[in-house]
Protein backbone atom coordinates (compact mmCIF):
# COMPACT_ATOMS: atom_id res chain seq x y z
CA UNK A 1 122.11 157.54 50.10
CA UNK A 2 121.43 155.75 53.23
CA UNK A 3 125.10 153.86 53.80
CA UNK A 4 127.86 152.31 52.30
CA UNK A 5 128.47 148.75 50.70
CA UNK A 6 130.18 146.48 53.48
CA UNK A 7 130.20 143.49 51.46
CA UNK A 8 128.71 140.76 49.23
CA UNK A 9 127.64 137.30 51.63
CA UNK A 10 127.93 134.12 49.94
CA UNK A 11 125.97 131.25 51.72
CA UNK A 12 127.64 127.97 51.85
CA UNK A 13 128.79 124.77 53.28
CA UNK A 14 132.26 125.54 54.45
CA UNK A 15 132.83 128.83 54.93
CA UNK A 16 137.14 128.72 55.31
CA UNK A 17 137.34 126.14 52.29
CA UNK A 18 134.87 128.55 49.80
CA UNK A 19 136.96 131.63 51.25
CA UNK A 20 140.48 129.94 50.16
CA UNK A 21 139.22 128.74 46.92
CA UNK A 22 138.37 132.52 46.23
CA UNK A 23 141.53 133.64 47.14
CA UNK A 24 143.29 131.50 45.04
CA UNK A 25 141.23 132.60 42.24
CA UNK A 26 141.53 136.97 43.58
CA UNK A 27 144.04 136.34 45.78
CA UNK A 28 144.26 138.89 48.94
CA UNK A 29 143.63 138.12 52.57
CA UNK A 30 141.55 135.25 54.22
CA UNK A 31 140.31 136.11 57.95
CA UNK A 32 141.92 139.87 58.51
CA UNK A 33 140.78 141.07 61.16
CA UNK A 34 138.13 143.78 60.32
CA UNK A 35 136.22 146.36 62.57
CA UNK A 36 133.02 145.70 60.85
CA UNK A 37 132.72 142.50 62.12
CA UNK A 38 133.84 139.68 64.61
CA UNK A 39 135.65 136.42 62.79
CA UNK A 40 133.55 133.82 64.69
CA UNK A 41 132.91 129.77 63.51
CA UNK A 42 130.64 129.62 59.90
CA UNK A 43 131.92 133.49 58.72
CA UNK A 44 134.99 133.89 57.06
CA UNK A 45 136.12 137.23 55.03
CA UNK A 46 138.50 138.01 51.73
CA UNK A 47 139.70 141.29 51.77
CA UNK A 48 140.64 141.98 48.35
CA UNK A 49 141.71 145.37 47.65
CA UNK A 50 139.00 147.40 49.31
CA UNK A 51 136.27 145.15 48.18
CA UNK A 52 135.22 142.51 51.17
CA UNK A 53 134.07 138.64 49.81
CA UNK A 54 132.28 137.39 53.03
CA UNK A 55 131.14 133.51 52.95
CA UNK A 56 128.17 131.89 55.73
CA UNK A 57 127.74 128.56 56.70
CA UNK A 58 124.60 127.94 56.02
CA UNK A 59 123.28 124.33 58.04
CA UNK A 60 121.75 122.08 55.15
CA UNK A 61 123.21 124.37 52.12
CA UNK A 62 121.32 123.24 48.48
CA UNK A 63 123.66 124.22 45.89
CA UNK A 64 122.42 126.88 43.18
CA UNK A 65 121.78 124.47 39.80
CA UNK A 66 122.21 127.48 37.32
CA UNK A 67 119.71 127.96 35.83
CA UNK A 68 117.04 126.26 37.77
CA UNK A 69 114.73 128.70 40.20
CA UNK A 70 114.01 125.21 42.26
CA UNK A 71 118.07 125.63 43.66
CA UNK A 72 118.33 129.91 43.22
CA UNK A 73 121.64 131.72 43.73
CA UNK A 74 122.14 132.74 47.40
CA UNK A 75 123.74 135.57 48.19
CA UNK A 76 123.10 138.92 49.83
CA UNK A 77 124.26 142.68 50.22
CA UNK A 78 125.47 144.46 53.65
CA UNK A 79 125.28 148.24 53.59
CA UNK A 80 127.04 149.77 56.25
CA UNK A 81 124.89 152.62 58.19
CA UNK A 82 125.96 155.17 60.75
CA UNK A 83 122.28 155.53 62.51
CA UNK A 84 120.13 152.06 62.30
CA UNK A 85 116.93 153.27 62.90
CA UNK A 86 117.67 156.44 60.17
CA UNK A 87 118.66 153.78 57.73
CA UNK A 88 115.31 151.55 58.73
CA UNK A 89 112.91 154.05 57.80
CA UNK A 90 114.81 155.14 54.73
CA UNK A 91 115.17 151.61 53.45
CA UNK A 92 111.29 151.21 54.03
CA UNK A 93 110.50 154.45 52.56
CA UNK A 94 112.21 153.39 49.39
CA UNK A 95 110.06 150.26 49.15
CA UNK A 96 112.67 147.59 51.06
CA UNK A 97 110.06 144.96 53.43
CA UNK A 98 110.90 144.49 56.52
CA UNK A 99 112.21 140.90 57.05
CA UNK A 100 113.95 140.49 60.43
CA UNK A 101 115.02 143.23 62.60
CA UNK A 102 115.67 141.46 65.87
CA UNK A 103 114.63 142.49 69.42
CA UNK A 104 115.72 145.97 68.10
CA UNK A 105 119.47 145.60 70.09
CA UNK A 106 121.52 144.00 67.91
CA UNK A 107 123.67 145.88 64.88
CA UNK A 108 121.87 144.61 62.16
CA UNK A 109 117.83 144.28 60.28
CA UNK A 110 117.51 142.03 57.20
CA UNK A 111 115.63 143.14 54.60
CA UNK A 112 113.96 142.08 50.63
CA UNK A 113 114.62 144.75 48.39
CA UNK A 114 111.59 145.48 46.15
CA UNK A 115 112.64 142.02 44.09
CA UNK A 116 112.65 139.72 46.73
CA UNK A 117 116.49 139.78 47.24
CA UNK A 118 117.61 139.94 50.94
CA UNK A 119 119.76 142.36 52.41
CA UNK A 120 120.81 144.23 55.12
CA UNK A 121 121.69 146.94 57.09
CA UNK A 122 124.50 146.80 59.73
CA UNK A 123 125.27 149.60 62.17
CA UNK A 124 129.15 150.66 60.84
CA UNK A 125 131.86 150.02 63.97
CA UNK A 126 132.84 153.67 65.70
């Protein structure tokens, strides 16, 4: 085990509106402050419990058209990770391609797992 799940990432259009129609739905918390992450415009959070809904404006968002590949479903994973550059070269070993990992500063790489799904791992707050 290389880290722990942060959270699930929903793209979308309006980050706030998707985030209250979830809560009406799970209810919990919109926008609670978190240490994991800064609340900034186009991410919004629901706590729920301890499981974290976070939602991304995405500039130009295509709906998913279930079930046609031409409009896929666009989401993503964040695993939490106490040493980045550990975590890299585990994730790598274990077959993950490298997608975007920055200028190497910042607290987070993006990643395809072995399927093609993105993800990605974010150094955890201290």
């Amino acid at each position: 085990m290389i880290g722990s799940l942060q959270c699930v990432v929903l793209d979308c259009a309006d980050d706030v509106v998707l985030a209250r129609f979830y809560q009406s739905l799970l209810g919990g918390e919109v926008n609670r402050p978190d240490r994991r992450w800064s609340l900034e415009s186009g991410w919004s959070t629901l706590h729920v419990g301890s499981f974290v809904l976070c939602f991304q404006r995405v500039a130009d968002h295509r709906p998913p058209r279930w079930p046609d590949p031409a409009y896929p479903q666009q989401s993503h994973v964040d695993i939490g990770v106490a040493d980045l550059p550990a975590a890299h070269d585990a994730a790598v070993a274990a077959g993950a391609t490298v997608l975007d990992v920055g200028d190497g500063n910042r607290g987070w790489r993006i990643y395809a797992d072995p399927a093609g799904h993105p993800f990605c791992l974010v150094r955890e707050a201290r």
